[in-house]
PDB file of N, CA and C in Angstrom:
ATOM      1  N   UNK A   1      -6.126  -4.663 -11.103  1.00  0.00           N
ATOM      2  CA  UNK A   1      -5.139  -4.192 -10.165  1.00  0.00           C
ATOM      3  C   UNK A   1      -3.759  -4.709 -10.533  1.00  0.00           C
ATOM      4  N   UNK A   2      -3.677  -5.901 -11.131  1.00  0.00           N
ATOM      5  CA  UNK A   2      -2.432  -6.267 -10.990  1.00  0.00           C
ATOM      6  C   UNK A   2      -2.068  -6.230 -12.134  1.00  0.00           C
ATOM      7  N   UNK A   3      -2.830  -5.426 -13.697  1.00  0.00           N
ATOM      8  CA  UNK A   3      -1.182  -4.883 -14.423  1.00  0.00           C
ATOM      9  C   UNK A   3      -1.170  -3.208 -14.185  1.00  0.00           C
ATOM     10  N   UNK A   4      -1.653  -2.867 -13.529  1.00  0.00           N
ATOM     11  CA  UNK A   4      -1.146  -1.596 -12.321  1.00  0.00           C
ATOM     12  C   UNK A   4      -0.212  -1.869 -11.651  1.00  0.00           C
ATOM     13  N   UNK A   5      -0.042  -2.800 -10.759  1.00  0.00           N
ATOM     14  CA  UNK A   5       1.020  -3.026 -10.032  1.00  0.00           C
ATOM     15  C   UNK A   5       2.309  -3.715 -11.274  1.00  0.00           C
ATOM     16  N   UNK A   6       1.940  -4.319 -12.189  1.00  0.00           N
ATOM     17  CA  UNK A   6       2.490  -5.408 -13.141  1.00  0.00           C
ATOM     18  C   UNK A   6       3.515  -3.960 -13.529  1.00  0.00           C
ATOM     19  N   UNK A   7       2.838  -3.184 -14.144  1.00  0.00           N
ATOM     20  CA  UNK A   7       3.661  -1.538 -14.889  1.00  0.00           C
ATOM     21  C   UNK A   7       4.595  -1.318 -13.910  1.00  0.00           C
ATOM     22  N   UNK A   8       4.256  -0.944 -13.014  1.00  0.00           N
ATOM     23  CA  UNK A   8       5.287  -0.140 -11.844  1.00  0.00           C
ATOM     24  C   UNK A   8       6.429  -0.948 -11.518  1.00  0.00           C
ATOM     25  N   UNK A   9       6.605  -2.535 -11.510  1.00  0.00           N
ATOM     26  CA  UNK A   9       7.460  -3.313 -11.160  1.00  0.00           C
ATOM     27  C   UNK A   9       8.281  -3.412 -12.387  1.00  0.00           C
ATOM     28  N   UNK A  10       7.763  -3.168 -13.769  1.00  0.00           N
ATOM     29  CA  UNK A  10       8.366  -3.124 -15.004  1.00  0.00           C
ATOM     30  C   UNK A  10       9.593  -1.987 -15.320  1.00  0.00           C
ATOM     31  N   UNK A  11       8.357  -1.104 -14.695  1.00  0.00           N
ATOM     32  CA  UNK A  11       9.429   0.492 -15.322  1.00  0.00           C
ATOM     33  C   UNK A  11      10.570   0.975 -14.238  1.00  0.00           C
ATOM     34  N   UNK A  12      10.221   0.004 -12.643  1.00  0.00           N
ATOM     35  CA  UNK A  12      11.257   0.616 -11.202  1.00  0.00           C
ATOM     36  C   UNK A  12      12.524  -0.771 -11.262  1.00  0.00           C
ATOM     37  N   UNK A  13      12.171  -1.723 -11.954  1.00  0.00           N
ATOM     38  CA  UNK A  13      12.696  -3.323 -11.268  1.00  0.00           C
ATOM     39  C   UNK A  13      13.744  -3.208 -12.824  1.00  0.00           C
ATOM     40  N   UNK A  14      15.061  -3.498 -12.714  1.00  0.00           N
ATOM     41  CA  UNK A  14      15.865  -3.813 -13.693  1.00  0.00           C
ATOM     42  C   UNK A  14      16.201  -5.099 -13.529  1.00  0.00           C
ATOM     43  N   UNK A  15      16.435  -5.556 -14.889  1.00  0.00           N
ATOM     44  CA  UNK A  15      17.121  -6.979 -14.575  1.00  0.00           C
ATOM     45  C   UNK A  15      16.382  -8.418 -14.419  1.00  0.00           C
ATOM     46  N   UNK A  16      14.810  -7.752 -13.997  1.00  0.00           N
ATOM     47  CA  UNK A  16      13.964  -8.664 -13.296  1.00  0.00           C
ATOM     48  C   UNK A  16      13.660 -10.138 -14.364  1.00  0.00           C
ATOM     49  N   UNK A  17      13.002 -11.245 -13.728  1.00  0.00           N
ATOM     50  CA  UNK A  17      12.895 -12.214 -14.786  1.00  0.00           C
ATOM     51  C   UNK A  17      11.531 -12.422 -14.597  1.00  0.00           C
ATOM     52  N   UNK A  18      10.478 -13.392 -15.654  1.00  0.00           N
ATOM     53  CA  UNK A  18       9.133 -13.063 -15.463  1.00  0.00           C
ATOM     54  C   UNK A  18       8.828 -14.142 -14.600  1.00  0.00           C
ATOM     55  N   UNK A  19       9.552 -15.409 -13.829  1.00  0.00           N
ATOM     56  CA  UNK A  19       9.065 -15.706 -13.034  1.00  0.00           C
ATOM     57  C   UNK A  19       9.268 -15.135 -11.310  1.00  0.00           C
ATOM     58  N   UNK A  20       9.691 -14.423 -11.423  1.00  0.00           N
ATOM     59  CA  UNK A  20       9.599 -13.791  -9.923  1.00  0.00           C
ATOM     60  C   UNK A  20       8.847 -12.062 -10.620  1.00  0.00           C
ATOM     61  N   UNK A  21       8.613 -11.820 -11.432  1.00  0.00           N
ATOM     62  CA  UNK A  21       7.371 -10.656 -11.194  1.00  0.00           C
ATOM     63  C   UNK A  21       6.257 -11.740 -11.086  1.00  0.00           C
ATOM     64  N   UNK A  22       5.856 -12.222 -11.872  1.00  0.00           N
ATOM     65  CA  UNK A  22       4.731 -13.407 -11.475  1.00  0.00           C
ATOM     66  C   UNK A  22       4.410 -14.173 -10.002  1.00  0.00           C
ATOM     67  N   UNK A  23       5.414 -14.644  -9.409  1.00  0.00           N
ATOM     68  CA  UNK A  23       5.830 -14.865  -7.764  1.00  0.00           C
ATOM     69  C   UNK A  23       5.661 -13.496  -7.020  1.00  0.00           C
ATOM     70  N   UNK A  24       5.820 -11.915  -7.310  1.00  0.00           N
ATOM     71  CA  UNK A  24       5.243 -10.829  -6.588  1.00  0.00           C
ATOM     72  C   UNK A  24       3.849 -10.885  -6.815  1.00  0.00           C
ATOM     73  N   UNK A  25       3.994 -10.606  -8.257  1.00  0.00           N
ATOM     74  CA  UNK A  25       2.718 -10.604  -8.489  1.00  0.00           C
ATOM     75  C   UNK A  25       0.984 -11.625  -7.451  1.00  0.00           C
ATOM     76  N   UNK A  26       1.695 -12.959  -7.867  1.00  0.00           N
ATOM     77  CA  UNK A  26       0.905 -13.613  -6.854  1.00  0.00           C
ATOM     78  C   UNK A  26       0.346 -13.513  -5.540  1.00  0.00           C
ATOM     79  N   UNK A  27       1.484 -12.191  -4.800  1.00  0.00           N
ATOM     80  CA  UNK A  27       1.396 -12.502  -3.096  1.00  0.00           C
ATOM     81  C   UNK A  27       0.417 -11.528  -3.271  1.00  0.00           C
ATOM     82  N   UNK A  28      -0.389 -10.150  -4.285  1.00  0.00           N
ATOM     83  CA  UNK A  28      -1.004  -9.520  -3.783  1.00  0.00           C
ATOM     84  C   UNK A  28      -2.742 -10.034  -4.397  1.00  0.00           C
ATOM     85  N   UNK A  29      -3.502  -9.324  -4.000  1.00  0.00           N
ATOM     86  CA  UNK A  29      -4.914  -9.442  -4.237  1.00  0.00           C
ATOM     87  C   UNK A  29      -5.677  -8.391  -3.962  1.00  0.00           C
ATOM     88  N   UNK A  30      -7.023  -7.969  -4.724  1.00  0.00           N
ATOM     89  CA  UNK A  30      -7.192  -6.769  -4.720  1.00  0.00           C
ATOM     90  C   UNK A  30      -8.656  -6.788  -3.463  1.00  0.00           C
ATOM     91  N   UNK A  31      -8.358  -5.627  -2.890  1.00  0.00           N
ATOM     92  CA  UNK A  31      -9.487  -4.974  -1.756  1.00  0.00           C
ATOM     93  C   UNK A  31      -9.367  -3.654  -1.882  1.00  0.00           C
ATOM     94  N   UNK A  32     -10.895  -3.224  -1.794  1.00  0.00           N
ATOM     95  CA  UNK A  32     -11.329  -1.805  -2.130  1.00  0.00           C
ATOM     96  C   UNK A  32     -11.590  -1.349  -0.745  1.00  0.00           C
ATOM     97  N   UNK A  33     -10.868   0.035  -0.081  1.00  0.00           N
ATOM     98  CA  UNK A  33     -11.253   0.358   0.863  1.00  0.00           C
ATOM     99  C   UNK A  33     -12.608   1.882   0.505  1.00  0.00           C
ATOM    100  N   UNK A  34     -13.322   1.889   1.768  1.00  0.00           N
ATOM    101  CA  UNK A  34     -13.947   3.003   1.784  1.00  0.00           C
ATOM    102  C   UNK A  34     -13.479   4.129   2.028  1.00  0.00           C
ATOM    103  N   UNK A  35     -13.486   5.403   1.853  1.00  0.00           N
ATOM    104  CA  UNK A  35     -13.005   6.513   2.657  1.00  0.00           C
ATOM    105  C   UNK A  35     -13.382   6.224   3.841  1.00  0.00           C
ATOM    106  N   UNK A  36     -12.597   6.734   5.064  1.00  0.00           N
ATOM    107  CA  UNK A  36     -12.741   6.272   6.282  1.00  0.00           C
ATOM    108  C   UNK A  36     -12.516   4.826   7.344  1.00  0.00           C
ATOM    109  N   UNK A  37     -12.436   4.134   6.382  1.00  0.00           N
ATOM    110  CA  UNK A  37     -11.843   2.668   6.702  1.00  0.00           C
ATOM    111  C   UNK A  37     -10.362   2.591   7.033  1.00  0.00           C
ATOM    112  N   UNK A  38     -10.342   2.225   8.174  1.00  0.00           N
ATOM    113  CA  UNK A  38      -8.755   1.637   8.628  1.00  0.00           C
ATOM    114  C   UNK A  38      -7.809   0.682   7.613  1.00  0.00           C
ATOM    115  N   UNK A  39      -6.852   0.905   7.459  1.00  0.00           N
ATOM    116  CA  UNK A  39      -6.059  -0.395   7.150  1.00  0.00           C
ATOM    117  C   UNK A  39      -5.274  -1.388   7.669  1.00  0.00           C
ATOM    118  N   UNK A  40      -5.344  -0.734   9.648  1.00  0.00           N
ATOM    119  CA  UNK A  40      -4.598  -0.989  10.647  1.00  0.00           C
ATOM    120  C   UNK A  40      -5.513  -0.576  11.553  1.00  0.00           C
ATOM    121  N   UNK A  41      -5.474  -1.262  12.527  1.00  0.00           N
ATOM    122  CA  UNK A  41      -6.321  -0.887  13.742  1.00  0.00           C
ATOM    123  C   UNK A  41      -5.088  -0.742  14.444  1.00  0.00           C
ATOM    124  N   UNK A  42      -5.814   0.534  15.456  1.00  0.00           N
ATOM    125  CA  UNK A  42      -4.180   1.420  16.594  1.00  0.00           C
ATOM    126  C   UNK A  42      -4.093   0.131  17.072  1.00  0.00           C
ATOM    127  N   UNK A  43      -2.544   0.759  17.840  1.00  0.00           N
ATOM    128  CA  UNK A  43      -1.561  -0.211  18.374  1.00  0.00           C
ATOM    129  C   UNK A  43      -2.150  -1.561  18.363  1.00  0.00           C
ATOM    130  N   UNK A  44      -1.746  -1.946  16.516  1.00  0.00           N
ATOM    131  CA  UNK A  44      -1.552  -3.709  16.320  1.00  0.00           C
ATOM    132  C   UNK A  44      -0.321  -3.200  15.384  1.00  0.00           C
ATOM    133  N   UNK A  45       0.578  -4.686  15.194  1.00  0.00           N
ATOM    134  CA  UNK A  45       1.273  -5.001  14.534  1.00  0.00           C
ATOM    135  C   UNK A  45       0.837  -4.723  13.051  1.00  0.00           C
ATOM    136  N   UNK A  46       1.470  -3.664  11.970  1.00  0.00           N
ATOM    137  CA  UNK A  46       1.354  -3.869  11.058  1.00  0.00           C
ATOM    138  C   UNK A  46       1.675  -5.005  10.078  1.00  0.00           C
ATOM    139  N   UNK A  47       0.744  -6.213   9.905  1.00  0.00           N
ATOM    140  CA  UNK A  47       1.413  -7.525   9.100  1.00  0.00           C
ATOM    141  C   UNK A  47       0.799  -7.409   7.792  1.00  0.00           C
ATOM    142  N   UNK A  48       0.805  -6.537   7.037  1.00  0.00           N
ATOM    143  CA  UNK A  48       0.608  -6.250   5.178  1.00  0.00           C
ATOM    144  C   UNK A  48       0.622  -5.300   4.860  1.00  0.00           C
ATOM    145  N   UNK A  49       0.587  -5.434   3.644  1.00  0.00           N
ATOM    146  CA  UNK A  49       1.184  -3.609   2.906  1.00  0.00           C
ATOM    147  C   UNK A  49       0.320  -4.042   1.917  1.00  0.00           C
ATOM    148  N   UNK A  50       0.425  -2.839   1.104  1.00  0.00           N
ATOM    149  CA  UNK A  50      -0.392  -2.640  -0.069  1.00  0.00           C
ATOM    150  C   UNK A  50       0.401  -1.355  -1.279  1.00  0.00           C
ATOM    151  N   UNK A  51      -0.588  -1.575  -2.615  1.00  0.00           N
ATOM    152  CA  UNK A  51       0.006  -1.135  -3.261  1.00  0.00           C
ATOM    153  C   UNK A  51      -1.310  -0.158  -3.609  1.00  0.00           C
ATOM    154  N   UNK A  52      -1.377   1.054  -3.974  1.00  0.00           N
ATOM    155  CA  UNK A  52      -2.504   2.037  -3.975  1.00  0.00           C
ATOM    156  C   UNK A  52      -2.529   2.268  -5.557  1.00  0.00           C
ATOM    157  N   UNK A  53      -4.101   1.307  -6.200  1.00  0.00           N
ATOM    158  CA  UNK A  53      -4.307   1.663  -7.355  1.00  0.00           C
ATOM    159  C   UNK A  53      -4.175   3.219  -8.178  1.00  0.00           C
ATOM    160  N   UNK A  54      -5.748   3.120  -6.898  1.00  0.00           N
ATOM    161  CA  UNK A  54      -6.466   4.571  -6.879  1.00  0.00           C
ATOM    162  C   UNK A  54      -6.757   5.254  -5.396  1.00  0.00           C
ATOM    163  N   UNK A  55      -6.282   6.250  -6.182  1.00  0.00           N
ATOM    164  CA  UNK A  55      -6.911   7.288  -4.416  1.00  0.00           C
ATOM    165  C   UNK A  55      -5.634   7.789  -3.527  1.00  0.00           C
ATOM    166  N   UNK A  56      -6.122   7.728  -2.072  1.00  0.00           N
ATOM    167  CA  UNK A  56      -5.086   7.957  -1.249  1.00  0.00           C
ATOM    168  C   UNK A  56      -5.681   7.180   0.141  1.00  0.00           C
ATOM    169  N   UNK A  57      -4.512   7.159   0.415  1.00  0.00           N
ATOM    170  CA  UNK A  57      -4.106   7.035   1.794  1.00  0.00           C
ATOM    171  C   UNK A  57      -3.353   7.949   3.270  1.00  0.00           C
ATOM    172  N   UNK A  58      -3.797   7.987   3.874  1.00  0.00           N
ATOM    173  CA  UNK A  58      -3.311   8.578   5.042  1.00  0.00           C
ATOM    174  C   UNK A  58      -2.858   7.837   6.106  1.00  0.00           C
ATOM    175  N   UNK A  59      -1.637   8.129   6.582  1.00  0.00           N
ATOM    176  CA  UNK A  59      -0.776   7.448   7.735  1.00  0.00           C
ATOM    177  C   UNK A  59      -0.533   8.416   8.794  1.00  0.00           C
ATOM    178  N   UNK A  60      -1.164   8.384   9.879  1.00  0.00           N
ATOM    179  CA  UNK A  60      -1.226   8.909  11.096  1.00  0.00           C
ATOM    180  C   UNK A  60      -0.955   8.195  12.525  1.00  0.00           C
ATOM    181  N   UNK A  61      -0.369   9.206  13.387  1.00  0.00           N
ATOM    182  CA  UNK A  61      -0.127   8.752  14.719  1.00  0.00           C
ATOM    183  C   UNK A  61      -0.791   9.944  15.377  1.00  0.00           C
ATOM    184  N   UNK A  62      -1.359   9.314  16.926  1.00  0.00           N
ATOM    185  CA  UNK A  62      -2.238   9.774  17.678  1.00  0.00           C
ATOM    186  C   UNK A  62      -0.746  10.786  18.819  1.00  0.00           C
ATOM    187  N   UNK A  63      -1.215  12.031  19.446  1.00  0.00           N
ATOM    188  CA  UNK A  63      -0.003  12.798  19.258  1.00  0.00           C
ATOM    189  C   UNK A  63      -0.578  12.541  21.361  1.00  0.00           C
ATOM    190  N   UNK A  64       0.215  12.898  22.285  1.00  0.00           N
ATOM    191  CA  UNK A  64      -0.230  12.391  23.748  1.00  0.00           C
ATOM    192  C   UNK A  64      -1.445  13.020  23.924  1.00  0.00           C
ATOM    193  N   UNK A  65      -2.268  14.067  23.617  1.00  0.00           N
ATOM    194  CA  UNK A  65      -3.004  14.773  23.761  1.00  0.00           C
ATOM    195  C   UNK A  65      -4.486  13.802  22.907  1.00  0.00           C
ATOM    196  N   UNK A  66      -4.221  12.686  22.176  1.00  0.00           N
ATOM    197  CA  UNK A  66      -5.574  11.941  21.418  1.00  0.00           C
ATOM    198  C   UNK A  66      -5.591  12.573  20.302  1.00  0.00           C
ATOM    199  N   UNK A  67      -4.631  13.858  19.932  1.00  0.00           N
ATOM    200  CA  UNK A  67      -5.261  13.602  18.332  1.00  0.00           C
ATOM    201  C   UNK A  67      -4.129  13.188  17.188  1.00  0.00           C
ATOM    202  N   UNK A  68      -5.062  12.727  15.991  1.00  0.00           N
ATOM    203  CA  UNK A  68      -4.299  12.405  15.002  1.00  0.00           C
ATOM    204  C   UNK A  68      -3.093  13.425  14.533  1.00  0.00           C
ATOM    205  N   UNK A  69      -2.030  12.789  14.392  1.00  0.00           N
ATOM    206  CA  UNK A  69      -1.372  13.813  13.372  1.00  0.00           C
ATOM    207  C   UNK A  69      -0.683  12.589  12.135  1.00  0.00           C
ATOM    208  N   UNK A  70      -0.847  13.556  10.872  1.00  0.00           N
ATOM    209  CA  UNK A  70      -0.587  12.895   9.827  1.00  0.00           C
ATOM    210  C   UNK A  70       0.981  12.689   9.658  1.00  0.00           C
ATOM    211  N   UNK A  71       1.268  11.663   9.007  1.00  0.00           N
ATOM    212  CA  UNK A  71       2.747  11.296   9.043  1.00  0.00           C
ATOM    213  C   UNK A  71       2.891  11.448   7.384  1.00  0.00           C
ATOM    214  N   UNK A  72       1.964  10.966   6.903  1.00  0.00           N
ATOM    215  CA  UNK A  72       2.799  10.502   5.202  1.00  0.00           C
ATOM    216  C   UNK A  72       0.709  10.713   4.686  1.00  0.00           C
ATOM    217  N   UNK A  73       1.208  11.136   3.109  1.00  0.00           N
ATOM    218  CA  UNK A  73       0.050  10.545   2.646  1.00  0.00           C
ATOM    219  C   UNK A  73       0.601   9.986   1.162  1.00  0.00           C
ATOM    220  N   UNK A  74       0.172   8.660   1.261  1.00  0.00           N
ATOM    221  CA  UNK A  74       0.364   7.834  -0.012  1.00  0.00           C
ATOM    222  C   UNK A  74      -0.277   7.875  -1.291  1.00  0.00           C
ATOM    223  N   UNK A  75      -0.126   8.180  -2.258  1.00  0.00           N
ATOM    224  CA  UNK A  75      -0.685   8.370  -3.770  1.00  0.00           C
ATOM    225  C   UNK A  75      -1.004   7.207  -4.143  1.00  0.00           C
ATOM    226  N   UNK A  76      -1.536   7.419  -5.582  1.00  0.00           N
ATOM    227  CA  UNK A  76      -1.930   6.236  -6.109  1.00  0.00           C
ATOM    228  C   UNK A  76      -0.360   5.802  -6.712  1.00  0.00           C
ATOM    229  N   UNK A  77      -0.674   4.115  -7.216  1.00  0.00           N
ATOM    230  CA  UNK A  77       1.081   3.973  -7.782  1.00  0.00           C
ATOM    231  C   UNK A  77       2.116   4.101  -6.728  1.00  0.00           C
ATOM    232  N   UNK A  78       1.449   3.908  -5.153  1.00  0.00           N
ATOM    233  CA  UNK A  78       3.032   3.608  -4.280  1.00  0.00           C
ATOM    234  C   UNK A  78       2.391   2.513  -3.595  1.00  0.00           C
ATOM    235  N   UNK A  79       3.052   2.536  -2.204  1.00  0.00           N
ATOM    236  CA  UNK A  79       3.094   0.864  -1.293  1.00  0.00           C
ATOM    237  C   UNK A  79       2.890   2.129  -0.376  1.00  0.00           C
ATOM    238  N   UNK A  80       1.948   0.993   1.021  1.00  0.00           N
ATOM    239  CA  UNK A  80       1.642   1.455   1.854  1.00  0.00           C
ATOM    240  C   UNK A  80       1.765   0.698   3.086  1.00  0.00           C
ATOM    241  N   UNK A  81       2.378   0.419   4.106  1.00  0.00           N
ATOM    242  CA  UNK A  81       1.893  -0.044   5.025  1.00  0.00           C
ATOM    243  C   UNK A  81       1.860   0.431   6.408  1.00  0.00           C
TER     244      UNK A  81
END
C-alpha cells in the first residue's frame, strides 16, 4: 500500500523532502474493506481518511425520507474521508 500511496505523493507533491514523505507516509496503515462495510458509522464524527489502493468507495447521505443518496464516489489513487 504504501509505495501506492509513496507514487501519488511523488508525482502531486513538488518540492517535497524525504523526511516528511516518510513522516506522511508513517501516519497511514493498510485495512482491507469488504464490499458493503462502512467506513463511518451515520451521524459520528468523521476522525480518518484514507487513501484508496484498489476499488471504490461510495459517500452517501441519508435524504429526510431514509434513503441513501450518493454524494461522491472515490476511485482508486484518491483520499477519502
Amino acid at each position: 500500500m504504501h509505495h501506492v500511496l509513496e507514487g501519488y505523493i511523488r508525482e502531486r507533491v513538488k518540492n517535497r523532502n524525504e523526511q516528511e514523505l516518510r513522516a506522511i507516509l508513517n501516519i497511514f496503515f493498510s485495512k482491507e474493506y469488504k464490499k458493503g462495510t462502512r467506513f463511518n458509522e451515520p451521524n459520528t464524527d468523521v476522525l480518518q481518511f484514507a487513501f484508496v489502493v484498489e476499488g471504490s468507495a461510495r459517500t452517501f447521505l441519508y435524504n429526510k425520507k431514509g434513503d441513501e443518496v450518493t454524494g461522491r464516489i472515490t476511485q482508486s489513487n484518491h483520499f477519502l474521508s
